[in-house]
PDB file of N, CA and C in Angstrom:
ATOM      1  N   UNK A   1     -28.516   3.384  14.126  1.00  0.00           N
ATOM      2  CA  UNK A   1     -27.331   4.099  13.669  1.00  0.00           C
ATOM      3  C   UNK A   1     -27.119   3.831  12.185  1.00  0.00           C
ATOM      4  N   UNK A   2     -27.205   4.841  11.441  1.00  0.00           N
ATOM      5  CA  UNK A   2     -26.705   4.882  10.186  1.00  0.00           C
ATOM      6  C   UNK A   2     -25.366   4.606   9.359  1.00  0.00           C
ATOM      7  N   UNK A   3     -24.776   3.942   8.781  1.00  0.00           N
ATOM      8  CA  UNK A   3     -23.464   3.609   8.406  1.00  0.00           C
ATOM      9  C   UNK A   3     -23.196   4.609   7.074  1.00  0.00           C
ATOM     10  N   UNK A   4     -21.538   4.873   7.284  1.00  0.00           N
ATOM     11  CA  UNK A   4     -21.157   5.917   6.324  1.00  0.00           C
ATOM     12  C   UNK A   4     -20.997   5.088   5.225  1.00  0.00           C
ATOM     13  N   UNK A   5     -21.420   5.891   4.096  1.00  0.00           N
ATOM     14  CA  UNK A   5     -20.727   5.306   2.584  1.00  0.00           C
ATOM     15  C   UNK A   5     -19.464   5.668   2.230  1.00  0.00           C
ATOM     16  N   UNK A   6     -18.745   3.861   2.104  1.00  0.00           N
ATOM     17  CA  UNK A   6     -17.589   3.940   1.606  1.00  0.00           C
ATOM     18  C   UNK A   6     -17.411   4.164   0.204  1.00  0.00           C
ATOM     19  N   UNK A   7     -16.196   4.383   0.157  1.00  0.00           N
ATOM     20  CA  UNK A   7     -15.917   5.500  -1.067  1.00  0.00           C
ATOM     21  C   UNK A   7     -14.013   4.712  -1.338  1.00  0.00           C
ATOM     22  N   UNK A   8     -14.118   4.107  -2.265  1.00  0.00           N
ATOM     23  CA  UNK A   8     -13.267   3.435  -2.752  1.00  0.00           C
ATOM     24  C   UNK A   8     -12.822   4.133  -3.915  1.00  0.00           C
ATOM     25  N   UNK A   9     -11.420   4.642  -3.678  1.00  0.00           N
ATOM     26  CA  UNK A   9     -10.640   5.645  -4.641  1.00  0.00           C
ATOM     27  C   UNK A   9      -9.445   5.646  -5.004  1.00  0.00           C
ATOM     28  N   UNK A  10      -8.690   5.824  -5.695  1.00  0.00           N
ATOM     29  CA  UNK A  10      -7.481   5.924  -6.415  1.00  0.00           C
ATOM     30  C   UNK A  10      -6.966   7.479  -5.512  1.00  0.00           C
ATOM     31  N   UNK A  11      -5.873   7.568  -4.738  1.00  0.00           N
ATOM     32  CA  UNK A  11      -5.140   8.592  -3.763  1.00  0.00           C
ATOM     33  C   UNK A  11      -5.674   9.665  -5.060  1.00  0.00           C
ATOM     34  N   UNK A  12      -5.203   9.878  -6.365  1.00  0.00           N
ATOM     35  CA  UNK A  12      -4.850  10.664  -7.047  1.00  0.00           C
ATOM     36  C   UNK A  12      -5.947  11.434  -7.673  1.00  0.00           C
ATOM     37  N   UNK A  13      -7.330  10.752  -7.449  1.00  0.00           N
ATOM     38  CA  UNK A  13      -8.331  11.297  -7.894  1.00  0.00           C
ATOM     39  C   UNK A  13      -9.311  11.794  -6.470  1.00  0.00           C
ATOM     40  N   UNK A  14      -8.890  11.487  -5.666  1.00  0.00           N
ATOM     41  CA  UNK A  14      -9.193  12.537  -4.239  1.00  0.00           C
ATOM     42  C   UNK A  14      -9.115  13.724  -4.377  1.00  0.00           C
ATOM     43  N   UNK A  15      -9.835  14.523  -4.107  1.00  0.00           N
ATOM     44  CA  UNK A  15      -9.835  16.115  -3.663  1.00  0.00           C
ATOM     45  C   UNK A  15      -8.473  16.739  -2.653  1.00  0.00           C
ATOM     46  N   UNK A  16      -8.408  18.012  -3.386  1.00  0.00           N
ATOM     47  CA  UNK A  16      -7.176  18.823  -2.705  1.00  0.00           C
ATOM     48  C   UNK A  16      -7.147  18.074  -1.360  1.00  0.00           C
ATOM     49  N   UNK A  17      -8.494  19.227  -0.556  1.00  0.00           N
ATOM     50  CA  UNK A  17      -8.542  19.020   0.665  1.00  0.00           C
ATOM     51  C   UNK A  17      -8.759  17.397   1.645  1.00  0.00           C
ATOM     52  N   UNK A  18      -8.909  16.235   1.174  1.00  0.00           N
ATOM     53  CA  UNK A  18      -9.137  14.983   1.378  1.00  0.00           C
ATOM     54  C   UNK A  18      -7.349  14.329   1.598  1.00  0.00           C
ATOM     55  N   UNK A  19      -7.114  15.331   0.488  1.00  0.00           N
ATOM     56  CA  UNK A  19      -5.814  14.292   0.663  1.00  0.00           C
ATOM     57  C   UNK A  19      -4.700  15.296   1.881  1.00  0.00           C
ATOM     58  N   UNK A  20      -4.777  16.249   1.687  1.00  0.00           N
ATOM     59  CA  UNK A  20      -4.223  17.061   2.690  1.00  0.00           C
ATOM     60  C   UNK A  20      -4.892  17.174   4.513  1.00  0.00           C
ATOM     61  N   UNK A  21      -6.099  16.099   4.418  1.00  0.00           N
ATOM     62  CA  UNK A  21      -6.263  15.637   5.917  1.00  0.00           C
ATOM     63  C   UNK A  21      -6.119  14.264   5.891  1.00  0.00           C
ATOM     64  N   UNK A  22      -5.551  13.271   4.522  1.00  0.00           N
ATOM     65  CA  UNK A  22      -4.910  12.406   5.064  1.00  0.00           C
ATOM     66  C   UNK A  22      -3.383  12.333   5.285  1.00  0.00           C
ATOM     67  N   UNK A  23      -2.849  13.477   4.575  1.00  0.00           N
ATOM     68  CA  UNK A  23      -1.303  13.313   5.631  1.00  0.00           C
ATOM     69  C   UNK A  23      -1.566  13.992   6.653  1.00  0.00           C
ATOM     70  N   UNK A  24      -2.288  14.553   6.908  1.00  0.00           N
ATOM     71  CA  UNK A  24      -2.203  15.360   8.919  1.00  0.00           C
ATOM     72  C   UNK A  24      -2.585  13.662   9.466  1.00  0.00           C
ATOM     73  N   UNK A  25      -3.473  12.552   8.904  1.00  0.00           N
ATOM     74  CA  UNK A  25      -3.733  11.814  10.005  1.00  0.00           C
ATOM     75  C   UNK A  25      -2.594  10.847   9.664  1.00  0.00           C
ATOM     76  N   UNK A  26      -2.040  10.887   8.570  1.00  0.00           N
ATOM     77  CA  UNK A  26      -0.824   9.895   8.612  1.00  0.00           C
ATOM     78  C   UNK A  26       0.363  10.414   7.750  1.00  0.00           C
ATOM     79  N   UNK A  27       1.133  11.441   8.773  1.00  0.00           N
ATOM     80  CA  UNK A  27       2.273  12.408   8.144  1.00  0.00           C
ATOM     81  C   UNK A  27       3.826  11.972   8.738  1.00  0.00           C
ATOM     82  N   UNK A  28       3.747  10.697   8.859  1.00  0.00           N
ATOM     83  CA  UNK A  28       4.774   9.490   8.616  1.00  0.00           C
ATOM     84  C   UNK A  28       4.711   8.348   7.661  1.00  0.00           C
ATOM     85  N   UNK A  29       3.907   9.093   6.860  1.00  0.00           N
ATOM     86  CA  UNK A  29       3.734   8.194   5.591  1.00  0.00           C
ATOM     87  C   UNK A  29       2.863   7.248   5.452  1.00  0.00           C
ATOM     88  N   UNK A  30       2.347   6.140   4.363  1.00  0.00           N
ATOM     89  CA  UNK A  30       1.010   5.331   4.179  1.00  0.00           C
ATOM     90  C   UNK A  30       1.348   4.172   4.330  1.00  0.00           C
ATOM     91  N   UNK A  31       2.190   3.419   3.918  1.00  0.00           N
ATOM     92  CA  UNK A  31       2.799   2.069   3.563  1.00  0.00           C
ATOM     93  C   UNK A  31       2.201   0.979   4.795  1.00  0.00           C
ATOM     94  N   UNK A  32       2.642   1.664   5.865  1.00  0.00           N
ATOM     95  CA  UNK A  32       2.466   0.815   6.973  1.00  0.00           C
ATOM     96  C   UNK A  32       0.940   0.942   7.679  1.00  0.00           C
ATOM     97  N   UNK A  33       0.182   1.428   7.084  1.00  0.00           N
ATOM     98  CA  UNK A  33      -1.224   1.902   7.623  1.00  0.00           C
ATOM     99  C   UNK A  33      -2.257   0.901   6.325  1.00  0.00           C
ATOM    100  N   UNK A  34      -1.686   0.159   5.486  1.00  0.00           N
ATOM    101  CA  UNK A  34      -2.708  -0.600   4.582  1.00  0.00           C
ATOM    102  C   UNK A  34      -3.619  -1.272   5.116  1.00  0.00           C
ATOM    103  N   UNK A  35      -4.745  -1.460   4.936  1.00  0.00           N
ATOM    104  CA  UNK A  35      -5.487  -2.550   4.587  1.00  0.00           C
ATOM    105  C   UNK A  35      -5.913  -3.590   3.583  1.00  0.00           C
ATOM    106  N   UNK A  36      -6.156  -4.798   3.483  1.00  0.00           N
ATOM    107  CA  UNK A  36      -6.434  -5.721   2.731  1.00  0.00           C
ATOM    108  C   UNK A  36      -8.318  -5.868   2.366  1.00  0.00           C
ATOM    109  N   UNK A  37      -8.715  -5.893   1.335  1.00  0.00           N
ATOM    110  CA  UNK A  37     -10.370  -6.538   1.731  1.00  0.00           C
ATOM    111  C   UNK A  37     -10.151  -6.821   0.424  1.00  0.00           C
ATOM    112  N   UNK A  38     -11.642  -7.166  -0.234  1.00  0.00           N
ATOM    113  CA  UNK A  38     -11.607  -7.855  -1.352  1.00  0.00           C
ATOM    114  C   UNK A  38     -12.531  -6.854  -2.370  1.00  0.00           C
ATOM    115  N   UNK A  39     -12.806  -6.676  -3.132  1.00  0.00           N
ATOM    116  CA  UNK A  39     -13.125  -5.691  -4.088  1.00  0.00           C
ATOM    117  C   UNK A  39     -14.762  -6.407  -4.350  1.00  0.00           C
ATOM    118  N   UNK A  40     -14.886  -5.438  -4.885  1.00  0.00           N
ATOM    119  CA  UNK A  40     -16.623  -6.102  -6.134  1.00  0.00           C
ATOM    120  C   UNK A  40     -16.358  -7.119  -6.905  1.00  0.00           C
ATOM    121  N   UNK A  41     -14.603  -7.152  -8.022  1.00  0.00           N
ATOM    122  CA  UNK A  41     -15.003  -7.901  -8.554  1.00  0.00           C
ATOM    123  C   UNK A  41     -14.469  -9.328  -7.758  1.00  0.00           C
ATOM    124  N   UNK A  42     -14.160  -9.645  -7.010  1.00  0.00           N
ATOM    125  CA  UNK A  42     -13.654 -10.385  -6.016  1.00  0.00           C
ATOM    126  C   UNK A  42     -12.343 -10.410  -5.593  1.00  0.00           C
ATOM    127  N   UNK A  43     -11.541  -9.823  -6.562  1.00  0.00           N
ATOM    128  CA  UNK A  43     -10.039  -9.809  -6.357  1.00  0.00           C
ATOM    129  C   UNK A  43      -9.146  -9.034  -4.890  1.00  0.00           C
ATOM    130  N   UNK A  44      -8.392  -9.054  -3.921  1.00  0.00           N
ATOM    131  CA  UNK A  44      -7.402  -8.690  -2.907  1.00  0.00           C
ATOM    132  C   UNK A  44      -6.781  -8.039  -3.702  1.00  0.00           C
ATOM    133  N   UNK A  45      -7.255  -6.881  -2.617  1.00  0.00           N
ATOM    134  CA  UNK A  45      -6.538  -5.161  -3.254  1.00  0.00           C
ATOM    135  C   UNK A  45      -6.050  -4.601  -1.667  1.00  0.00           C
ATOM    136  N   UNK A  46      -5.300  -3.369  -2.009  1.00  0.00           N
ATOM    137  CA  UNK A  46      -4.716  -3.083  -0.636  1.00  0.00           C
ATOM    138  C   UNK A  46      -5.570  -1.681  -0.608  1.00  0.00           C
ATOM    139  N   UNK A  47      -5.789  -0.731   1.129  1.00  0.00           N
ATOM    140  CA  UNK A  47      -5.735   0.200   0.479  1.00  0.00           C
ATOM    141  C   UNK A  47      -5.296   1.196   1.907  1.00  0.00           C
ATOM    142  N   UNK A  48      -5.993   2.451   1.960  1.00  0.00           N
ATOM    143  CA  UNK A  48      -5.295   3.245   3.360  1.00  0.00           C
ATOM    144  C   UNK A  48      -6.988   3.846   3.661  1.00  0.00           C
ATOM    145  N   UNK A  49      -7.241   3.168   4.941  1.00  0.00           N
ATOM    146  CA  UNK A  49      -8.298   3.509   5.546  1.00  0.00           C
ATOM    147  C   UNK A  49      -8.338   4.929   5.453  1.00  0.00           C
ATOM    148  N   UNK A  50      -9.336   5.619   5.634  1.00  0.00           N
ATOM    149  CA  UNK A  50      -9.681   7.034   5.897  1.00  0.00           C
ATOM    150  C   UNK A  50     -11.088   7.365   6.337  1.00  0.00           C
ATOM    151  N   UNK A  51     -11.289   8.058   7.468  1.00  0.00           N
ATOM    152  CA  UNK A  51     -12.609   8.311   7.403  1.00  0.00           C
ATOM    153  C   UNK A  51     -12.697   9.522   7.885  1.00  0.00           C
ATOM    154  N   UNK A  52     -14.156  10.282   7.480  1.00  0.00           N
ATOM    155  CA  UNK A  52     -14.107  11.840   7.540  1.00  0.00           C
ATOM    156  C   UNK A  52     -15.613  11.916   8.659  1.00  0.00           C
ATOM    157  N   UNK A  53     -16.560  12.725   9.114  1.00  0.00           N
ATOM    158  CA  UNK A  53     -17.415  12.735   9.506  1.00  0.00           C
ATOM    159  C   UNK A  53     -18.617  12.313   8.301  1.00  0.00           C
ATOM    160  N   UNK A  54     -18.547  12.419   6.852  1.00  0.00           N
ATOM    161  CA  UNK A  54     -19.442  11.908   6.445  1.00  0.00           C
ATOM    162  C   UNK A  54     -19.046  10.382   5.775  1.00  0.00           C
ATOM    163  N   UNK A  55     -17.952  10.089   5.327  1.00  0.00           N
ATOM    164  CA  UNK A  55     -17.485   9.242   4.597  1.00  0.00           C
ATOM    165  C   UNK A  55     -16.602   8.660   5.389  1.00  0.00           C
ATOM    166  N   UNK A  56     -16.163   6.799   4.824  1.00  0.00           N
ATOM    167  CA  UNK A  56     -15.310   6.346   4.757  1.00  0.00           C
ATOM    168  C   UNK A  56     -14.714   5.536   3.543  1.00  0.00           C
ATOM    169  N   UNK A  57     -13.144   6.426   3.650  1.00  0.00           N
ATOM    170  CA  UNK A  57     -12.209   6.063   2.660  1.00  0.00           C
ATOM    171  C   UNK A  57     -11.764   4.938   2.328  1.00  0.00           C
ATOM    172  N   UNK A  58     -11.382   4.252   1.454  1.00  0.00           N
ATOM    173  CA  UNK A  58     -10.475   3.110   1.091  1.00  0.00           C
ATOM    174  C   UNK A  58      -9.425   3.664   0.311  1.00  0.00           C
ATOM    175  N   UNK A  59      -8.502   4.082   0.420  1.00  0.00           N
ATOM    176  CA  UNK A  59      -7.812   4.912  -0.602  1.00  0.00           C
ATOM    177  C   UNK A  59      -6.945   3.822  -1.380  1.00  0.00           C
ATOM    178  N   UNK A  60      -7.258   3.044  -3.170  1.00  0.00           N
ATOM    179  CA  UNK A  60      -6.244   1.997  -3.350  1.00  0.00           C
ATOM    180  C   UNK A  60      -4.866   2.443  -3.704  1.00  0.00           C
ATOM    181  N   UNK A  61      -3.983   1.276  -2.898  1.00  0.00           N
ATOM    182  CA  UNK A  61      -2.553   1.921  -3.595  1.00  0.00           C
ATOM    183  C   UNK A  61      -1.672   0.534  -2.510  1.00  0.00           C
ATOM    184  N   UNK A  62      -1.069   0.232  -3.588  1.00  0.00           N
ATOM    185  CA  UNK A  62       0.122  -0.898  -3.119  1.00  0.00           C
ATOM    186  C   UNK A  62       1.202  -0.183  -2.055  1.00  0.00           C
ATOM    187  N   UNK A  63       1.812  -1.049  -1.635  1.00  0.00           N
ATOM    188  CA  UNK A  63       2.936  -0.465  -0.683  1.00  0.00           C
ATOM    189  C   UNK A  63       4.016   0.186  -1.622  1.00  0.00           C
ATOM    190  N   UNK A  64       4.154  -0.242  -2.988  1.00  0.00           N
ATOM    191  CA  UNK A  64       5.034   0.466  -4.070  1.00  0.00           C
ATOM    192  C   UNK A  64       4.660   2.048  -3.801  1.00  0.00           C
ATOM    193  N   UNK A  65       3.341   1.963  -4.388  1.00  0.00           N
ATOM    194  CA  UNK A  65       2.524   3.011  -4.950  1.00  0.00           C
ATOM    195  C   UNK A  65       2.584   4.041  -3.326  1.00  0.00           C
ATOM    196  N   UNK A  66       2.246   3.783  -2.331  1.00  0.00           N
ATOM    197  CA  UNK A  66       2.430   4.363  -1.261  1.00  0.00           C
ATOM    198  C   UNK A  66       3.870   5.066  -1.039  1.00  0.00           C
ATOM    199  N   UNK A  67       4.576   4.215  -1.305  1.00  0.00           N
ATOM    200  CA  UNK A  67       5.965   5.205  -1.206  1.00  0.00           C
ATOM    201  C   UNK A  67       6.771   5.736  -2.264  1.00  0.00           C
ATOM    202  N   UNK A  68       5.734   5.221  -3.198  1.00  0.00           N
ATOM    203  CA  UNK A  68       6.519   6.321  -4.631  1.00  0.00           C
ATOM    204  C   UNK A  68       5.553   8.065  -4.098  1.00  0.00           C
ATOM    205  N   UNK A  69       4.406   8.065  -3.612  1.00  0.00           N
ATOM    206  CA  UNK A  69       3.044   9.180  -3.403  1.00  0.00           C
ATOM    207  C   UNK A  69       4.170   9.998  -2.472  1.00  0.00           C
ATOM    208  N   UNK A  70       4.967   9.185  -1.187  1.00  0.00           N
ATOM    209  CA  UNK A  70       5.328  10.136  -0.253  1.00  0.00           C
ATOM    210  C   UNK A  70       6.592  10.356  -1.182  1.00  0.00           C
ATOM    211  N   UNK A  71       7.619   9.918  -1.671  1.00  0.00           N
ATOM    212  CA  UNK A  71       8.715  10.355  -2.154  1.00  0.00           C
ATOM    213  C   UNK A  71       8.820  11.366  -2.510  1.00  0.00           C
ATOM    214  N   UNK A  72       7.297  11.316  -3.783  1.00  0.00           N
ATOM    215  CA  UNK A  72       7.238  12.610  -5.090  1.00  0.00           C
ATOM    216  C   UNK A  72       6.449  13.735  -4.267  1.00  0.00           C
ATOM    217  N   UNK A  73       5.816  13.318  -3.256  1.00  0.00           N
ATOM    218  CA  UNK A  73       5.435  14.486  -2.763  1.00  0.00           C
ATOM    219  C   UNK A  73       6.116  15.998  -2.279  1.00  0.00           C
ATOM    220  N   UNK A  74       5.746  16.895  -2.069  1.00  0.00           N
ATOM    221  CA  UNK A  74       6.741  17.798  -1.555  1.00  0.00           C
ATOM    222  C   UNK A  74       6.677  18.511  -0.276  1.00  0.00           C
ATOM    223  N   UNK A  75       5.345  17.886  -0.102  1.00  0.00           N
ATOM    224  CA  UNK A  75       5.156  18.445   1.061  1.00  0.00           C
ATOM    225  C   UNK A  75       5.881  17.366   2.191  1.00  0.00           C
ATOM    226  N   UNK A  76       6.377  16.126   2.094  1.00  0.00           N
ATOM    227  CA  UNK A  76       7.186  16.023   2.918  1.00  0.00           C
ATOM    228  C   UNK A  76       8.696  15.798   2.933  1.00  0.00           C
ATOM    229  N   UNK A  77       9.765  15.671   3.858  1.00  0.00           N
ATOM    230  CA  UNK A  77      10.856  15.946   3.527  1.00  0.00           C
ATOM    231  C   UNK A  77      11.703  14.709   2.910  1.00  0.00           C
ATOM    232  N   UNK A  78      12.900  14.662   3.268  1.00  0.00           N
ATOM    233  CA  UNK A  78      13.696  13.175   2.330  1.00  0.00           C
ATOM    234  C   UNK A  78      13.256  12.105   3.602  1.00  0.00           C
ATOM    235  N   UNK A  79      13.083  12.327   4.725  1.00  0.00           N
ATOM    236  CA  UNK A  79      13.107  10.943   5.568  1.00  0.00           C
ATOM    237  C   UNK A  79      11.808  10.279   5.633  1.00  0.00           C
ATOM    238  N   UNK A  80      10.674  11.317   4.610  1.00  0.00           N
ATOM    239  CA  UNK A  80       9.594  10.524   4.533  1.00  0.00           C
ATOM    240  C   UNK A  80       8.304  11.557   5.291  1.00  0.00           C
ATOM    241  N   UNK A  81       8.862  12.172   6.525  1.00  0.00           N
ATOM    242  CA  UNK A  81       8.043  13.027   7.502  1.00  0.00           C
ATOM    243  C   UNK A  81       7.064  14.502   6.586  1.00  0.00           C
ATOM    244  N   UNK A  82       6.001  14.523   7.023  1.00  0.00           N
ATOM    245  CA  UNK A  82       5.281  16.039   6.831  1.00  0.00           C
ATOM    246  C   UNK A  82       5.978  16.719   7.412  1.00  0.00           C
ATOM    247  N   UNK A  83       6.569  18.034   6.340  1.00  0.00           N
ATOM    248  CA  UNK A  83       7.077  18.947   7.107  1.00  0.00           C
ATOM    249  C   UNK A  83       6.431  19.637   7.720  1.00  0.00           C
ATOM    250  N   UNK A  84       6.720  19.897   8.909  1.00  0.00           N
ATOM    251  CA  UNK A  84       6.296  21.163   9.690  1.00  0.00           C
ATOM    252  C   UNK A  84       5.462  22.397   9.206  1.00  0.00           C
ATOM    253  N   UNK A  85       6.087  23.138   8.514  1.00  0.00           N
ATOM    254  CA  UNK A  85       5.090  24.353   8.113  1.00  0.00           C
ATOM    255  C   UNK A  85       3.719  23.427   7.581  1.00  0.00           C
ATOM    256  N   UNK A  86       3.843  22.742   6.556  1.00  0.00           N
ATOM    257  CA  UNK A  86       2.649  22.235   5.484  1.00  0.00           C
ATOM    258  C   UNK A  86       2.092  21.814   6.738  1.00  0.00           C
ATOM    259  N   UNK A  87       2.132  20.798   7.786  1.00  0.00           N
ATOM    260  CA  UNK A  87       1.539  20.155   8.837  1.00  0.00           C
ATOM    261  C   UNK A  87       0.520  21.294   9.458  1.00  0.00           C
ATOM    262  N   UNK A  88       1.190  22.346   9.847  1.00  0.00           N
ATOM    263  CA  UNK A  88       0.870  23.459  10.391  1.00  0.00           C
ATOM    264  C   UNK A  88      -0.190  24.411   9.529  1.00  0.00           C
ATOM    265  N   UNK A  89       0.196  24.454   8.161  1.00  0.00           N
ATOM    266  CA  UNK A  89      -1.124  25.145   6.760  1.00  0.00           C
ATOM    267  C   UNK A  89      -2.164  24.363   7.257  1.00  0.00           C
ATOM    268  N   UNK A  90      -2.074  23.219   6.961  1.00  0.00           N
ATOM    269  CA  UNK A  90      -3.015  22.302   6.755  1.00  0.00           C
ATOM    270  C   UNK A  90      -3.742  22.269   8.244  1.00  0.00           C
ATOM    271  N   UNK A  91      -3.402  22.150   9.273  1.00  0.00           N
ATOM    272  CA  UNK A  91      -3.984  21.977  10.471  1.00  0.00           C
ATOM    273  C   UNK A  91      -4.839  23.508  10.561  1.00  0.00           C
ATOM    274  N   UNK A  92      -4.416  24.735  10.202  1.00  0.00           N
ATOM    275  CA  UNK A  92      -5.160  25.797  10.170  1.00  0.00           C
ATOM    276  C   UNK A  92      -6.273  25.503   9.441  1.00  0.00           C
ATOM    277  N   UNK A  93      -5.549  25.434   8.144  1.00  0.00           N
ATOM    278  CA  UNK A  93      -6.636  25.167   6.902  1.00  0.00           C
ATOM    279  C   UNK A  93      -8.069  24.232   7.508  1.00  0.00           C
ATOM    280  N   UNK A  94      -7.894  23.581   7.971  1.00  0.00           N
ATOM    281  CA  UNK A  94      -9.012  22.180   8.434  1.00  0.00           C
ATOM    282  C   UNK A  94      -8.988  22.094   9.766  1.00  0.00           C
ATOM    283  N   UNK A  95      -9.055  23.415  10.556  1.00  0.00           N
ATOM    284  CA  UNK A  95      -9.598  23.573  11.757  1.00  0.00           C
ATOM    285  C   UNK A  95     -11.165  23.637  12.375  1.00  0.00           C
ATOM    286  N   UNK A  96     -11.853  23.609  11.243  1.00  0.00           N
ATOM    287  CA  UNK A  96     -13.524  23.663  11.404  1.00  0.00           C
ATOM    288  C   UNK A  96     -13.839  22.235  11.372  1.00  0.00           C
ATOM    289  N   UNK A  97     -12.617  20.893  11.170  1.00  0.00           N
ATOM    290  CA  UNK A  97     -13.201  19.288  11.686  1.00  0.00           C
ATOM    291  C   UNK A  97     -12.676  19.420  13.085  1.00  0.00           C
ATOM    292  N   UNK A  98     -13.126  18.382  13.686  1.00  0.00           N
ATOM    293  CA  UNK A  98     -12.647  18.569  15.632  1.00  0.00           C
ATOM    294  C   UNK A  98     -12.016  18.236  15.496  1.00  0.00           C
ATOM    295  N   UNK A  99     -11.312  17.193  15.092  1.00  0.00           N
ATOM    296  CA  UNK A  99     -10.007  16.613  15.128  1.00  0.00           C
ATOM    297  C   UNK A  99      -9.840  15.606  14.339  1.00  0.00           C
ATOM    298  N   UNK A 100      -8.564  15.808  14.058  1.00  0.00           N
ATOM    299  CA  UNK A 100      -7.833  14.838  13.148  1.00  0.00           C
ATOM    300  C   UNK A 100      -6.951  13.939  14.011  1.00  0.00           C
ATOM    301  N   UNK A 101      -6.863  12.683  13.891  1.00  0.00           N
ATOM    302  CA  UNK A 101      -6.304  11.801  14.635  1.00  0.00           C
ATOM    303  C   UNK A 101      -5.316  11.457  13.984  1.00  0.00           C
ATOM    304  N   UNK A 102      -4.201  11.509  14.270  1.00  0.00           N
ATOM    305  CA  UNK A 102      -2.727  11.153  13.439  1.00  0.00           C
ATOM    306  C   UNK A 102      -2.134  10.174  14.056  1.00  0.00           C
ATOM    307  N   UNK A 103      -1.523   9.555  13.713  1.00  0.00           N
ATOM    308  CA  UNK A 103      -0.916   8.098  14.032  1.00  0.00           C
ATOM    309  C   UNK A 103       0.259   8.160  15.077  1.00  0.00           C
ATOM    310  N   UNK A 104       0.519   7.992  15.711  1.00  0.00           N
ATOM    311  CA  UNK A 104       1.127   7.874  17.160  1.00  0.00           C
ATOM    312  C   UNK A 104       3.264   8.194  16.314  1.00  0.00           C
ATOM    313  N   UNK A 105       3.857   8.979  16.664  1.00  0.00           N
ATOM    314  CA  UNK A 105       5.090   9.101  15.949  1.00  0.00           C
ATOM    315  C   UNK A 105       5.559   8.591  16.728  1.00  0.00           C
ATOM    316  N   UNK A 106       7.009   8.102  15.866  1.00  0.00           N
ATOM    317  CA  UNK A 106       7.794   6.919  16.405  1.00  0.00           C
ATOM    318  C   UNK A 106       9.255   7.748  15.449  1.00  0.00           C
ATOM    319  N   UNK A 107      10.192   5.996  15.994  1.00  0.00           N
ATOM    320  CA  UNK A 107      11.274   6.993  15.226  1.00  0.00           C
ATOM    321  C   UNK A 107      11.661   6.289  13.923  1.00  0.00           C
ATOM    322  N   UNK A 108      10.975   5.238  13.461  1.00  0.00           N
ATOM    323  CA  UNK A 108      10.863   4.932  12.174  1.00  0.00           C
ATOM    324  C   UNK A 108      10.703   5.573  10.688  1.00  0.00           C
ATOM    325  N   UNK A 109      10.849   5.486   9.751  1.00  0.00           N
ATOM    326  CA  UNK A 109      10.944   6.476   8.912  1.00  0.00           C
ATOM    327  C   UNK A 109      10.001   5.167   8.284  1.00  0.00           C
ATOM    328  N   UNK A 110       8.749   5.240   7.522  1.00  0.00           N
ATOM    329  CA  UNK A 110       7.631   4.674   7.042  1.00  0.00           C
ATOM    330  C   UNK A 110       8.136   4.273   5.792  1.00  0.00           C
ATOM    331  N   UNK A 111       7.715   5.332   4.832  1.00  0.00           N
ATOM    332  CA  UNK A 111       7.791   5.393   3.395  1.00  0.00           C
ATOM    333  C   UNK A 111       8.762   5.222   2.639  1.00  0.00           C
ATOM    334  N   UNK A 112      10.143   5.521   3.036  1.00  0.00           N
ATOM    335  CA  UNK A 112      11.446   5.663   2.205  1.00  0.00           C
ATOM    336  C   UNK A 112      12.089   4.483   2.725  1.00  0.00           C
ATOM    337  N   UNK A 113      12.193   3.390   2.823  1.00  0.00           N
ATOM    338  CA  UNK A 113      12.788   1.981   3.023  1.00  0.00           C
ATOM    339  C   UNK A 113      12.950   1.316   2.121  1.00  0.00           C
TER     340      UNK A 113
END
């Protein structure tokens, strides 16, 4: 079995479509979905797993940086949530992957705390 190449990135320099199937898989926001590992140059960095059928993501971004991304965003609303329609574009839009796995909803509000 072959292992995917990870792909360690800054949210902001991701592609349209990359970042619009990571809020379908986490459209209650990032903050609480981090991971920890250690970088090349050895230093503890945080980041938001992602993986696609060819790649896997590290997307870096602090828990700051995570909920300043959902705030300014617009595609979701003030409590933090993907709105509905965009959820719905986007799930059309990226209907040719089998599925997108989204994070189990709850009644927590993630990002805006």
């Amino acid at each position: 079995m072959q292992s995917k190449p990870r792909v360690v990135k800054d949210y902001d320099r991701l592609e349209d479509g990359i970042q619009e199937q990571i809020k379908l898989t986490y459209p209650r926001g990032f903050s609480k979905h981090l991971v920890r590992f250690t970088n090349r140059e050895g230093k503890l960095v945080s980041a938001l797993p992602f993986e696609t059928d060819e790649k896997y993501y590290l997307v870096r971004m602090t828990i700051e940086e995570a909920k300043d991304i959902i705030r300014q965003d617009d595609d979701y609303d003030e409590d933090g949530v993907l709105k509905d329609d965009v959820m719905e574009e986007y799930q059309e839009k990226h209907t040719d992957l089998d599925e997108i796995p989204s994070e189990e909803m709850d009644d927590e509000d993630d990002d805006l705390d």
